[in-house]
Protein backbone atom coordinates (compact mmCIF):
# COMPACT_ATOMS: atom_id res chain seq x y z
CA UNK A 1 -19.55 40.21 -34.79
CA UNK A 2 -16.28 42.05 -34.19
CA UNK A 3 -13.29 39.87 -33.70
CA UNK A 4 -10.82 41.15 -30.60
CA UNK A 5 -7.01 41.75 -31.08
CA UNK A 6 -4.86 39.69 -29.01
CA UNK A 7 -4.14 42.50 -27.07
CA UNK A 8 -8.18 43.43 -26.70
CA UNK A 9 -8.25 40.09 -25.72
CA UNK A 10 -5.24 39.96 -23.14
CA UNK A 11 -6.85 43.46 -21.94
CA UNK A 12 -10.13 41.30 -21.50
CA UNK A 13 -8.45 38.55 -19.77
CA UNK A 14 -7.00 41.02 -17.26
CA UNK A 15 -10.06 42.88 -16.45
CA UNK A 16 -12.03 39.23 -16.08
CA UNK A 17 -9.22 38.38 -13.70
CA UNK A 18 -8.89 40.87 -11.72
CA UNK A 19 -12.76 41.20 -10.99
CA UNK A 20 -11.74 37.14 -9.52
CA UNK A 21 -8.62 38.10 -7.63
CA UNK A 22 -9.37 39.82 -4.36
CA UNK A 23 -6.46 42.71 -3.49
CA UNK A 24 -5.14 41.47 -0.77
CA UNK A 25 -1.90 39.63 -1.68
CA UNK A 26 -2.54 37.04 0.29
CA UNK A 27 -4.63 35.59 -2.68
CA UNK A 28 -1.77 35.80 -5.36
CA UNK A 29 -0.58 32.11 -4.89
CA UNK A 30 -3.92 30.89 -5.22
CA UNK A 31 -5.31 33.63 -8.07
CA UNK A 32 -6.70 32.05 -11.26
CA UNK A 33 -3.17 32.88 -12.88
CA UNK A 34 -1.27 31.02 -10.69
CA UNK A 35 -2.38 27.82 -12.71
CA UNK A 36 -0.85 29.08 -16.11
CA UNK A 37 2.68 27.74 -16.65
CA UNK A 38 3.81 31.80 -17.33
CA UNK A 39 2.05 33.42 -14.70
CA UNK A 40 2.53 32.57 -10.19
CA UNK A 41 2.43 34.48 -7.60
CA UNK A 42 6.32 35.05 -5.53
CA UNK A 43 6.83 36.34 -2.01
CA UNK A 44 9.66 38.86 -0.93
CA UNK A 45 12.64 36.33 -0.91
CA UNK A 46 11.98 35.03 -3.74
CA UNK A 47 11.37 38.12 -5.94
CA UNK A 48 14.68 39.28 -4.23
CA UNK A 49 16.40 36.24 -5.45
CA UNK A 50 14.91 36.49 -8.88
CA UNK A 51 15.79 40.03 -9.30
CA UNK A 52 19.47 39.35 -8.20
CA UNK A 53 19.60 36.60 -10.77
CA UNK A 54 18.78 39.26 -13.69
CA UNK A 55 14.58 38.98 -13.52
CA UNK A 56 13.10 42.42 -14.41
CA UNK A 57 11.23 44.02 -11.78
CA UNK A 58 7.93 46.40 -13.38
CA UNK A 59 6.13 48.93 -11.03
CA UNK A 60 2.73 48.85 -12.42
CA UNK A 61 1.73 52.28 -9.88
CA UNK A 62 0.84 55.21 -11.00
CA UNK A 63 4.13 58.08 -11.62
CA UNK A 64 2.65 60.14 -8.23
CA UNK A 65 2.74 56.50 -6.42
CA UNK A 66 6.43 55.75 -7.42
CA UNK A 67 7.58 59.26 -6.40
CA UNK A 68 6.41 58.64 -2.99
CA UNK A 69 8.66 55.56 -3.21
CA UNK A 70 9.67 52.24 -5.18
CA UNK A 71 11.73 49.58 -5.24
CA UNK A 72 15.16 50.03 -5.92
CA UNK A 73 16.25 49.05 -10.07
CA UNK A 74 12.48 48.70 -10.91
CA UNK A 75 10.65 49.96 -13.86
CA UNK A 76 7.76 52.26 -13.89
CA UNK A 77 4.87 51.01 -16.27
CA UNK A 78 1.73 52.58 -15.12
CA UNK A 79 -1.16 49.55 -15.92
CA UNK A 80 -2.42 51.92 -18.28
CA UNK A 81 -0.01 51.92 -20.08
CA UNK A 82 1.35 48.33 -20.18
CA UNK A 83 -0.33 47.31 -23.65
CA UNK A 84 1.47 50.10 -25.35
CA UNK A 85 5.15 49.63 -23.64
CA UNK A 86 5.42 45.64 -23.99
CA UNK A 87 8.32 46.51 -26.19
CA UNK A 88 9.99 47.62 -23.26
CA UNK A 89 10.04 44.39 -21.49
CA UNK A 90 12.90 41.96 -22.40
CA UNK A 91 10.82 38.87 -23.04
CA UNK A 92 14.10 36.57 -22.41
CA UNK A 93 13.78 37.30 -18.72
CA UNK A 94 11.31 36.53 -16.20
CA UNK A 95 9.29 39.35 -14.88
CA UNK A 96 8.50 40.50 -11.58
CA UNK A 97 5.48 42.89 -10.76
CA UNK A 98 4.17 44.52 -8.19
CA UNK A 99 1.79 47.88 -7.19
CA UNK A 100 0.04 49.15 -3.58
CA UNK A 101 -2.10 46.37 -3.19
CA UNK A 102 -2.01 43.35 -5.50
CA UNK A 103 -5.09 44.68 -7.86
CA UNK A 104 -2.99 45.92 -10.54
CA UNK A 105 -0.20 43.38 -10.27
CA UNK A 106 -2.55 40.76 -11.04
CA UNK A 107 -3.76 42.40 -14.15
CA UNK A 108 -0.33 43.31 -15.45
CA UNK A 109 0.53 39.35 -14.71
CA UNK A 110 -2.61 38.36 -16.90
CA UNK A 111 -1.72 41.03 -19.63
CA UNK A 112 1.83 39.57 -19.58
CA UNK A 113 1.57 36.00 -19.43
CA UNK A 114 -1.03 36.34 -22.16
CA UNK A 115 1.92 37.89 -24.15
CA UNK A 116 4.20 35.25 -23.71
CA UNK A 117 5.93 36.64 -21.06
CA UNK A 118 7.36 34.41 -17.66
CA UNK A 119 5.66 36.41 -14.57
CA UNK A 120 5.76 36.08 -11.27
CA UNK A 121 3.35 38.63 -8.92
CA UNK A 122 4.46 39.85 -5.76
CA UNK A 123 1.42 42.03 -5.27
CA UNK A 124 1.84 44.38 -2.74
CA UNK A 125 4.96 46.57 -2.63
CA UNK A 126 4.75 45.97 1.08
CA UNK A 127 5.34 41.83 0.33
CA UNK A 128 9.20 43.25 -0.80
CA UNK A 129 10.37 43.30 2.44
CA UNK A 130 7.45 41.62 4.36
C-alpha cells in the first residue's frame, strides 16, 4: 500500500470536505472545519477588520472569474493551483479566502489549515459586503 504525501493527504482532506460542506455560505460557521483551531468561517465585517489589521486575503476563482471582478488587495490563487503556490502565502499571518460560492473556499481552508496555516472562510465573494 502506497503511503500519501502530506499534501496528497491535505488534497484528500479537502476533497472529503468539501463533498460535506454544502455551497451556500450560510454553512461556513458550522462546516466540519470550523471545529479545527486553524480553520472558521468569518462574515464581511470581520474579514474587513482582519484584512485592515494585515490578514492576507486569497481569491481562490478562476483568472476569467477575477477579471470580471475581485476584491480590492486580494490575491489570485486559482484552487488548482493552491498546493503548488503555498510558498506564496506568508504563514505569519492569518488568511482570508473566499470564491463565487463558498465550494472552493472551503477546500482552500482545509488545504490550508492542514498546512499550518490560520484561516478564516468567508465563502462567497458576495458575503464581502453582504
Amino acid at each position: 500500500m502506497k503511503r500519501l504525501t502530506p499534501f496528497a493527504f491535505a488534497f484528500f482532506l479537502a476533497a472529503a470536505s468539501s463533498s460535506l460542506v454544502g455551497c451556500d455560505s450560510a454553512s461556513a460557521g458550522s462546516s466540519p472545519q470550523a471545529s479545527s483551531a486553524q480553520v472558521s468561517g468569518i462574515d464581511g465585517p470581520g474579514a474587513h477588520a482582519l484584512v485592515a489589521q494585515g490578514a492576507t486575503l486569497v481569491d481562490v476563482r478562476t483568472p476569467g472569474e477575477w477579471q470580471s471582478g475581485h476584491i480590492e488587495g486580494a490575491v489570485l490563487i486559482p484552487i488548482d493551483e493552491l498546493g503548488g503556490r503555498l510558498g506564496e502565502i506568508p504563514r505569519d499571518r492569518t488568511v482570508v479566502v473566499y470564491c463565487a460560492s463558498g465550494a472552493r473556499s472551503a477546500r482552500a481552508a482545509a488545504i490550508l489549515g492542514a498546512a499550518g496555516y490560520t484561516v478564516r472562510d468567508l465563502g462567497g465573494i458576495s458575503r464581502w459586503n453582504g
